[in-house]
Each structure stands twice: as structure tokens, then as C-alpha cells.
Protein backbone atom coordinates (compact mmCIF):
# COMPACT_ATOMS: atom_id res chain seq x y z
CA UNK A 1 27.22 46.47 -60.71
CA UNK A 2 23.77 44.99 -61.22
CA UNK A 3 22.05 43.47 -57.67
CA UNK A 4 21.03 40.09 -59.19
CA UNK A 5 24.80 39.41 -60.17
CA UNK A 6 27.40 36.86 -59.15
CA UNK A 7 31.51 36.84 -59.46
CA UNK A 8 32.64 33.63 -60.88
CA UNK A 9 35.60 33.32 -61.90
CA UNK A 10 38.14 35.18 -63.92
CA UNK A 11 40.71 34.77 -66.80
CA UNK A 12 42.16 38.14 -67.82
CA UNK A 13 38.45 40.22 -66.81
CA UNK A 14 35.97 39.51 -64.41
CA UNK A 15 33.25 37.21 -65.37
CA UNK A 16 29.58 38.70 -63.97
CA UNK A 17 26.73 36.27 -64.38
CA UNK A 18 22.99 37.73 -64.12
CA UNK A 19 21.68 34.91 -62.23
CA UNK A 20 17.97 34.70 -60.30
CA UNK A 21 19.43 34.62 -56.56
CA UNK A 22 16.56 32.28 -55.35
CA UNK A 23 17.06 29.60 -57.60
CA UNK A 24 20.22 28.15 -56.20
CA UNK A 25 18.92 25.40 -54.31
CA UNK A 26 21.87 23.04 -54.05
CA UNK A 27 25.73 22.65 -55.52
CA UNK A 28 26.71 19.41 -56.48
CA UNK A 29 30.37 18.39 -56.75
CA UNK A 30 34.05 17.44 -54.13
CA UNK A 31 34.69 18.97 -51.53
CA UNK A 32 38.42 20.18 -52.37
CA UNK A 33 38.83 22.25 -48.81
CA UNK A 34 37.48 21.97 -45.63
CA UNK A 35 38.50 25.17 -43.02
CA UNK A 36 39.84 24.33 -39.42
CA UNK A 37 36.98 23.25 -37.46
CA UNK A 38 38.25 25.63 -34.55
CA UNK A 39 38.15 28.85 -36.73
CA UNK A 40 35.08 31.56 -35.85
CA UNK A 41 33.73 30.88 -39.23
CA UNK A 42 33.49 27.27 -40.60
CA UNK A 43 33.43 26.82 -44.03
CA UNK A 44 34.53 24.56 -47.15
CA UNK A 45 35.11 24.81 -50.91
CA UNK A 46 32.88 22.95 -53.38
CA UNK A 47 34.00 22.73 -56.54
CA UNK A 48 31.32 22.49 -59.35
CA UNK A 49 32.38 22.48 -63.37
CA UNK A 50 35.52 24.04 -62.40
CA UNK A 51 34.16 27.14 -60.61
CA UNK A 52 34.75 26.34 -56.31
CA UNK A 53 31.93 27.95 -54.27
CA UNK A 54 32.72 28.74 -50.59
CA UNK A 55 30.12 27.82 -48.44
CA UNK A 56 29.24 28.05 -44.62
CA UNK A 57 28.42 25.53 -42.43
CA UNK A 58 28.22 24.22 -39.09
CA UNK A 59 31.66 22.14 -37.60
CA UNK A 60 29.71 18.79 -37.52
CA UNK A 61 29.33 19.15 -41.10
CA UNK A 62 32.79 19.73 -41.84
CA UNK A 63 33.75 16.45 -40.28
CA UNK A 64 30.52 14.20 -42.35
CA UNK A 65 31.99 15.87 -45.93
CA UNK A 66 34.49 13.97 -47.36
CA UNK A 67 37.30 15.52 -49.31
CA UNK A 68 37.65 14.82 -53.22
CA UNK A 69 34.33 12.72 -53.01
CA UNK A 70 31.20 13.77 -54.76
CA UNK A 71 28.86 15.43 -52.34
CA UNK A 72 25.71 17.32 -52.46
CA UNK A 73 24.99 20.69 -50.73
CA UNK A 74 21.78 22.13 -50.03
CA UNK A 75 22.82 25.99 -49.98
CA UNK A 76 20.65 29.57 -48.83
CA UNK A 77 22.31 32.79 -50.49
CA UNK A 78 22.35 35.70 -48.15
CA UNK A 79 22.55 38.58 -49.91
CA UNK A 80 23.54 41.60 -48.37
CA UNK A 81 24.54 45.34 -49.73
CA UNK A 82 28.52 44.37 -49.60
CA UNK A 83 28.30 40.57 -49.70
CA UNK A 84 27.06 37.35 -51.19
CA UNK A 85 27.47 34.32 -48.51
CA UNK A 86 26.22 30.79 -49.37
CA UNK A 87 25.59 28.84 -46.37
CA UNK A 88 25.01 25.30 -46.83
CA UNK A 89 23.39 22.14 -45.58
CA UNK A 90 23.71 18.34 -45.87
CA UNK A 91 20.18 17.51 -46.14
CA UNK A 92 16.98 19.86 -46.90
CA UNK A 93 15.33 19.65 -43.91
CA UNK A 94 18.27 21.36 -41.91
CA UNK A 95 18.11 24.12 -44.72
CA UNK A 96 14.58 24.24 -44.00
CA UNK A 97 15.06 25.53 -40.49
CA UNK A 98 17.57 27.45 -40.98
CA UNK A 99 15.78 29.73 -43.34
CA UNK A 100 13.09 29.44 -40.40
CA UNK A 101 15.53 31.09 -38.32
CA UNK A 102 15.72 33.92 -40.24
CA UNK A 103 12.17 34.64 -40.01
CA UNK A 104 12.53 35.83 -36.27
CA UNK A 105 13.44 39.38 -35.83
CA UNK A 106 16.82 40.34 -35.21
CA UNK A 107 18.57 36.94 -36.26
CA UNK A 108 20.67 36.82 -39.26
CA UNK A 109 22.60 34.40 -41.42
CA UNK A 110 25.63 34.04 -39.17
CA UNK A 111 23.87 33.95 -35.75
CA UNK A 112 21.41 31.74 -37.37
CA UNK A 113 23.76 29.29 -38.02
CA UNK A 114 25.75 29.86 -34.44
CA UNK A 115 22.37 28.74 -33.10
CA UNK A 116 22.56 25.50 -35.11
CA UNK A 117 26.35 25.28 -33.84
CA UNK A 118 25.37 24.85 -30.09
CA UNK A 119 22.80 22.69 -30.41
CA UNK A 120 20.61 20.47 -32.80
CA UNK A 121 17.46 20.78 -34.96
CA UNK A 122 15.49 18.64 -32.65
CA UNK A 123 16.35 19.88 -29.54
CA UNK A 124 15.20 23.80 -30.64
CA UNK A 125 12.25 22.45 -31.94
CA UNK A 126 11.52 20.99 -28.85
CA UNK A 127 11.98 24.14 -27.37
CA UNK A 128 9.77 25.79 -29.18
CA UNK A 129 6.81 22.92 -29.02
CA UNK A 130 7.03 23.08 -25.30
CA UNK A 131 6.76 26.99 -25.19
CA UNK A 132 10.15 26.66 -22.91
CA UNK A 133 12.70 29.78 -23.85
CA UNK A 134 14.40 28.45 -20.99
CA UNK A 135 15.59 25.44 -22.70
CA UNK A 136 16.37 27.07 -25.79
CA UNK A 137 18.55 28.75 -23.93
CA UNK A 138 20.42 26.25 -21.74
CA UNK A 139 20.88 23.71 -24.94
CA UNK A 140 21.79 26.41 -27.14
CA UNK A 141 23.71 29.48 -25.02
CA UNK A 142 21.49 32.29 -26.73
CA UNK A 143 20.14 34.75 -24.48
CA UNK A 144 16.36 34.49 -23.07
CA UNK A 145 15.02 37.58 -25.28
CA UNK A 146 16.15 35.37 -28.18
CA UNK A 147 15.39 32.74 -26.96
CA UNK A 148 11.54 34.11 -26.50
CA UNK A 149 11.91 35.68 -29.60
CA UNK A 150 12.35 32.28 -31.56
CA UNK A 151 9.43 30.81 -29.61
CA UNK A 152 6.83 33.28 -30.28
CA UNK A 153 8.12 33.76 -33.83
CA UNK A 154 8.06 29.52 -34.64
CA UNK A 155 5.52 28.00 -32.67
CA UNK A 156 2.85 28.03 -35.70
CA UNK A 157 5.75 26.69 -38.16
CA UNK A 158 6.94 23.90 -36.22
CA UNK A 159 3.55 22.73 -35.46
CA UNK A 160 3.02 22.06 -38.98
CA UNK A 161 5.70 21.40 -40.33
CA UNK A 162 8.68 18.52 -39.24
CA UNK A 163 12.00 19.71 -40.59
CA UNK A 164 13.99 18.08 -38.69
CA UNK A 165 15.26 14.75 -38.30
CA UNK A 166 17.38 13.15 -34.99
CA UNK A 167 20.69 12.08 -35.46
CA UNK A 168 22.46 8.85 -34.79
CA UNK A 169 23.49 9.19 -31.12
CA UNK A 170 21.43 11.96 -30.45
CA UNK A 171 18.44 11.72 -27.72
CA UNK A 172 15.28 11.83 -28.34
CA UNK A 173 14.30 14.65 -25.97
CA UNK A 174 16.32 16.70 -23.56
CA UNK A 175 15.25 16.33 -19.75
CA UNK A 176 16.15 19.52 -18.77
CA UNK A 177 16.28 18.48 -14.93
CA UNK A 178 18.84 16.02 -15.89
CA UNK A 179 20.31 18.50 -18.47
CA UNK A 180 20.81 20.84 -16.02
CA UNK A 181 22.43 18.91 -13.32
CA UNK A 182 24.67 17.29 -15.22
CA UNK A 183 26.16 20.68 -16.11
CA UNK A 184 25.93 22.00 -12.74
CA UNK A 185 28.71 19.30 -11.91
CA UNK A 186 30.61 21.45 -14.22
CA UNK A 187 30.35 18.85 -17.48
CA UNK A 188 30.11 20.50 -20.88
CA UNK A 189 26.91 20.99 -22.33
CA UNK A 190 27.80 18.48 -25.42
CA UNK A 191 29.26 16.04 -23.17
CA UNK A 192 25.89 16.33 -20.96
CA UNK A 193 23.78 15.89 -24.28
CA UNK A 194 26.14 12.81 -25.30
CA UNK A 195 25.85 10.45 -22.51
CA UNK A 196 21.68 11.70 -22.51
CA UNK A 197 21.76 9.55 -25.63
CA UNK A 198 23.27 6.73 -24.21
CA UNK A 199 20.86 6.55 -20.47
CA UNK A 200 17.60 5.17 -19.73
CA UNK A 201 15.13 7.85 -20.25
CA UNK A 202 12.30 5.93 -18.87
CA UNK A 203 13.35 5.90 -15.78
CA UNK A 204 12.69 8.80 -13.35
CA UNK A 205 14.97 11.84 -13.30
CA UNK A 206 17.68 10.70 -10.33
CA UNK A 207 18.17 7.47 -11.58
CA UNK A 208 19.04 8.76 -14.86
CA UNK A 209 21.22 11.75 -13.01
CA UNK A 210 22.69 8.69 -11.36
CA UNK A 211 22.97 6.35 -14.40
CA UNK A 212 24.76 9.38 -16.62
CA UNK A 213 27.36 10.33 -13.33
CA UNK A 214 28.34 6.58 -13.41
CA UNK A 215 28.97 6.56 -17.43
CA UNK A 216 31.06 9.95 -16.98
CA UNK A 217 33.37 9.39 -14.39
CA UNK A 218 34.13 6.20 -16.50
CA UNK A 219 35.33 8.37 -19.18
CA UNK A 220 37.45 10.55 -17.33
């Protein structure tokens, strides 16, 4: 079976395709199945000219695509010596750090893209301006060796290069003081991060502790 090969599809035989691995950039077609959000591995089916491409991705994705509506993908192919897993993106810049991911030792596709399942673009790269494993590891659950792992390894990159972008609803910075006592009153992390978006983060840390109780116990 030749290394720089693809299954297709089939009729009666297989179907190999010598294709250059590195040149699929993006897929471009509907989205005819979306997986559970709650199973280990998210994923959905893109169907392109008839052939459907299954393609990871993070949960919050799975909820922006849109069924049998034309959608555009921007995909990584991990190659492996038993497999051949797309993982895909809704925009290029989250594609971008993603494959930045995988330049620190010791992560791979999969726990590159459980990273990006705990927490957001911005808030790692904020991490890893400020030098602070610690954070990186609150926002995103990883341990601290990977955490300091991904800081060493990224600091250059991120300086000079923004590949992110913040989402609606999404803060502009994490206080970790507030951050973290928000979840030591036993609130989820998301939950935490939500109402974040929603405070006054120019005032001073207690009033927006105080600000960010008041908005939670209203939506209990």
C-alpha cells in the first residue's frame, strides 16, 4: 500500500488515490452528519462530489455547522503508520494554532485538539504571552509539565504571529484571581469564563468577584 495514498470510496474494488498529503487545505461541501456532542471523539461527515470525509473537531463546532448547508472546512491530515485522521476547522486561523500545537513535544493530534476543547484560542495564547503555565492550566485542565511545555515551545510564535481571533461572548482576557474564585465556589470552569464575558473588567478584582456572584446566583 503506497504511504502517500488515500481510500475513497468503493464500487466493486477499492479505489486508492496517490494524492500529495499536504495539499489538502480545506473540503468544501454539507455537512450530512454531525456525531453526539457528548461522545469522546467529536466528529462530522462532509460530503464533497459524492465522496463524505469524516473529520474531527471540537463540540462548539459541531453546534456552528449546519446540516445539509454548504460549509467550508479548513482540515490538517494526521498521518500516522495505521491511520489517516482529518481534523478540521471553521476558520484558518484556528487551524493555524492547532498545527502550532503540534509543534510542542509530546502533544499529538487528539490531545491537541482536547486542549482546544477546554478552552479557547485566545485564552492559551494569553497564557503563553504572559509566560503563566499556571493559567494554561486552570483554563484548560492540562497538567503543569504541559502546560510549561506549550509555553516554552510557543512563546516566539505567538509573538509574531496573531492566529487567533475572540469570539462573540467571549472575554477579552481571563483574570485569573477572579477565574479562580469563581471556581473555588465550586462553579464550572465554562460557566466561570461565561459570566467573565458579561462583568466589568475595569473594575478591581472584588467588585468583579462580587458583580459575577450576583449574575450567577440569578441563574440558578
Amino acid at each position: 500500500m503506497p504511504s502517500q495514498a488515500s481510500l475513497f470510496g468503493f464500487t466493486k474494488k477499492p479505489i486508492w488515490v496517490k494524492i500529495n498529503l499536504s495539499m489538502i487545505a480545506s473540503l468544501s461541501g454539507k455537512v450530512t452528519y454531525k456525531s453526539p456532542e457528548l461522545k469522546k471523539d467529536s466528529y462530522f461527515v462532509i460530503t464533497c462530489s459524492g465522496i463524505g470525509f469524516k473529520v474531527y473537531t471540537v463540540a462548539s463546532n459541531l453546534r456552528r455547522l449546519k446540516e445539509d448547508e454548504d460549509n467550508i472546512v479548513y482540515t490538517y491530515l494526521a498521518v500516522s503508520e495505521n491511520s489517516m485522521d482529518l481534523y478540521g476547522f471553521l476558520n484558518p486561523a484556528d487551524k493555524t494554532f492547532f498545527t502550532l500545537l503540534l509543534d510542542v513535544p509530546g502533544i499529538g493530534p487528539k490531545s491537541a485538539l482536547g486542549i482546544l476543547e477546554k478552552t479557547s484560542m485566545s485564552e492559551v495564547q494569553q497564557a503563553i504571552m504572559e509566560n503563566n503555565p499556571e493559567l494554561l492550566t486552570k483554563v484548560s485542565g492540562i497538567g503543569l509539565k504541559t502546560a510549561e511545555k506549550i509555553v516554552v515551545a510557543l512563546k516566539d510564535k505567538v509573538e509574531s504571529l496573531t492566529v487567533y481571533h475572540r469570539q462573540p461572548g467571549e472575554p477579552d482576557r481571563i483574570d485569573s484571581d477572579v477565574f479562580d474564585a469563581l471556581v473555588g465556589f465550586g462553579y464550572p470552569a465554562a460557566l466561570a469564563k461565561k459570566v467573565m464575558s458579561q462583568i466589568d473588567q475595569s473594575k478591581d478584582t472584588q467588585s468583579q468577584i462580587k458583580e459575577a456572584l450576583k449574575m450567577l446566583s440569578k441563574q440558578l
